[in-house]
Protein backbone atom coordinates (compact mmCIF):
# COMPACT_ATOMS: atom_id res chain seq x y z
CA UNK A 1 -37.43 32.66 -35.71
CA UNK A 2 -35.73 29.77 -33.71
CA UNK A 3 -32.81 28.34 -35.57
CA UNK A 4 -33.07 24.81 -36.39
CA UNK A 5 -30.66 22.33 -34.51
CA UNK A 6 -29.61 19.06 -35.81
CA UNK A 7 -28.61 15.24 -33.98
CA UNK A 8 -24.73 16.04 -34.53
CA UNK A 9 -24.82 11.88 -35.05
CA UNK A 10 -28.13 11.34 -37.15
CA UNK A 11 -29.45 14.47 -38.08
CA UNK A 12 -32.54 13.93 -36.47
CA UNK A 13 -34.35 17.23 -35.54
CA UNK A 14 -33.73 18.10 -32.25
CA UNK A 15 -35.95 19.27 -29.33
CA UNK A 16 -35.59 20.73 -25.82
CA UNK A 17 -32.63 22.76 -24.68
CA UNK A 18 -30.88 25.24 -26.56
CA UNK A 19 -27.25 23.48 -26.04
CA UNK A 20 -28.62 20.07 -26.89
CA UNK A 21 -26.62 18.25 -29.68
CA UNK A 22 -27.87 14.77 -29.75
CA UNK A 23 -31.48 12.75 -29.59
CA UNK A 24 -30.46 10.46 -27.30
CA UNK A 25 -27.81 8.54 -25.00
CA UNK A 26 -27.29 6.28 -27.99
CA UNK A 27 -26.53 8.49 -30.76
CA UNK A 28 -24.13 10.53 -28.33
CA UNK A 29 -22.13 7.60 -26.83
CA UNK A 30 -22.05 6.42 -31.28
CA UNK A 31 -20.52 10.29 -31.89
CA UNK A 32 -17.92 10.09 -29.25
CA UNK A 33 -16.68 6.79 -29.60
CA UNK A 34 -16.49 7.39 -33.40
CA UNK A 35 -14.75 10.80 -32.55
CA UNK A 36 -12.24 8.85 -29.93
CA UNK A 37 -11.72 5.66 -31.97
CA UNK A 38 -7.89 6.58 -33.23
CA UNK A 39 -7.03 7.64 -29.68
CA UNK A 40 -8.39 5.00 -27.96
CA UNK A 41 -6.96 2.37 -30.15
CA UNK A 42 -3.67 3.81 -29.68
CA UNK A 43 -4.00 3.67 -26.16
CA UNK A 44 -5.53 0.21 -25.78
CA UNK A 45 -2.97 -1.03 -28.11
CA UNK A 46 0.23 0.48 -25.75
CA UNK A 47 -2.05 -0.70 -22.75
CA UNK A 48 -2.36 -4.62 -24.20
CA UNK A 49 1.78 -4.23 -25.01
CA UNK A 50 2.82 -2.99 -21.92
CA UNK A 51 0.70 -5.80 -20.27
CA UNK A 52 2.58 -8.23 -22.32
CA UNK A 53 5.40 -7.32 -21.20
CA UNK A 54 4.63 -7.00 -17.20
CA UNK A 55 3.65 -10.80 -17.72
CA UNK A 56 7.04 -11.70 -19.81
CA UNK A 57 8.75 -10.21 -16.74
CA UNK A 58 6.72 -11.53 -13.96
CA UNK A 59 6.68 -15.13 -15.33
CA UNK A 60 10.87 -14.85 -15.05
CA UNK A 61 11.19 -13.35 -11.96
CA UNK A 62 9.33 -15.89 -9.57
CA UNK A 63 11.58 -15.04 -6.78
CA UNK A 64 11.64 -11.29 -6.76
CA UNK A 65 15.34 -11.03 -8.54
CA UNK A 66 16.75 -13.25 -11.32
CA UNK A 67 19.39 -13.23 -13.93
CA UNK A 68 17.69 -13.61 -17.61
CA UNK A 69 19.30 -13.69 -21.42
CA UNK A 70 18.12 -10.84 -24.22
CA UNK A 71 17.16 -14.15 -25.97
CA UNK A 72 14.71 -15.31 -23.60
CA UNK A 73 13.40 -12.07 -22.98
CA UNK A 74 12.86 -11.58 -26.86
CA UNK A 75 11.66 -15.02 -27.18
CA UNK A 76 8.68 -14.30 -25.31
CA UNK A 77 7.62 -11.65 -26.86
CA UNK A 78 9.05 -8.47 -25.14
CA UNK A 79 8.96 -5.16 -25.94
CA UNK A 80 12.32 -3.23 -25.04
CA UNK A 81 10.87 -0.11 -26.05
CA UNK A 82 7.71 0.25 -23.79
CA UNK A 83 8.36 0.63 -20.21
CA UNK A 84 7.15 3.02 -17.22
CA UNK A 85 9.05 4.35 -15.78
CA UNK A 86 13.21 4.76 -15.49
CA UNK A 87 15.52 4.57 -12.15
CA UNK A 88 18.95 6.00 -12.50
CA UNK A 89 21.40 4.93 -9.37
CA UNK A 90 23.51 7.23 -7.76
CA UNK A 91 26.51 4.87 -9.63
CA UNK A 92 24.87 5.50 -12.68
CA UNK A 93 22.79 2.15 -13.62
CA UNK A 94 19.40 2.67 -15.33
CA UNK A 95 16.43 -0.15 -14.06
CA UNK A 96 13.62 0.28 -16.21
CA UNK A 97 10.37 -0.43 -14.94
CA UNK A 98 6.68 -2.12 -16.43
CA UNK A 99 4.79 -1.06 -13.39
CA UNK A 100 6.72 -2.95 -10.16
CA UNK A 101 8.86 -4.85 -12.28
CA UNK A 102 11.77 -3.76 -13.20
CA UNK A 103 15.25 -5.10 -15.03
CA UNK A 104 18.65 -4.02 -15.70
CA UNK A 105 20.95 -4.54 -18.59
CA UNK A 106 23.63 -6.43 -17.67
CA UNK A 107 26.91 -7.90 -19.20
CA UNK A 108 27.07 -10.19 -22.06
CA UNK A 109 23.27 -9.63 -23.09
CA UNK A 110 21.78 -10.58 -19.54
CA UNK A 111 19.52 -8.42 -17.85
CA UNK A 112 18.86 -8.66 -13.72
CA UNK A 113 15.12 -8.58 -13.45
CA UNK A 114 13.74 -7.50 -9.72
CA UNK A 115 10.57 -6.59 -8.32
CA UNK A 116 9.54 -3.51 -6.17
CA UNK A 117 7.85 -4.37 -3.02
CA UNK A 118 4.00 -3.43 -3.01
């Protein structure tokens, strides 16, 4: 006697191959985004941040490399904690990077933004 199988997403009876686990398209693509939706809102969250910040950073470094205050930085919204990537210099200074921009704390609470070449 043939075991029956069930829709892992609706329980519908299922039909067909022995490794099937869902009715249709619809009630798969429902199970896995259910299954995903923590992850994927962690991710898409960090994603939208880290996009904030490339914008903070490109909107105050027009020129490729400018001089900006924590305060400004903070005042539009930017995230000192999500970044990247890190580059240490062979003197020691760390640039941290959002993608190809990049700044570095200064003195006095400024920070030297620059941009990598594409």
């Amino acid at each position: 006697m043939m075991e029956k199988r069930n829709c892992l997403e609706c329980g519908a009876p299922l039909k067909g191959r022995a490794d099937q686990k869902f009715c249709s398209d619809y009630c798969r693509n429902s199970y896995n985004n259910r299954v995903d939706k923590d992850t994927k809102n962690l991710i898409r969250n960090i994603n939208n941040r880290l996009k904030k910040n490339y914008k903070v950073l490109s909107d105050l470094n027009t020129k490729g490399k400018t001089k900006v205050s924590r305060t400004k930085l903070y005042d539009k919204g930017f995230d000192f904690k999500l970044f990247t990537s890190l580059y240490q210099t062979k003197t020691g200074n760390i640039y941290y990077y959002v993608y190809n921009q990049g700044y570095l704390e200064l003195e006095n609470e400024l920070y030297l933004l620059v941009k990598l070449d594409d």
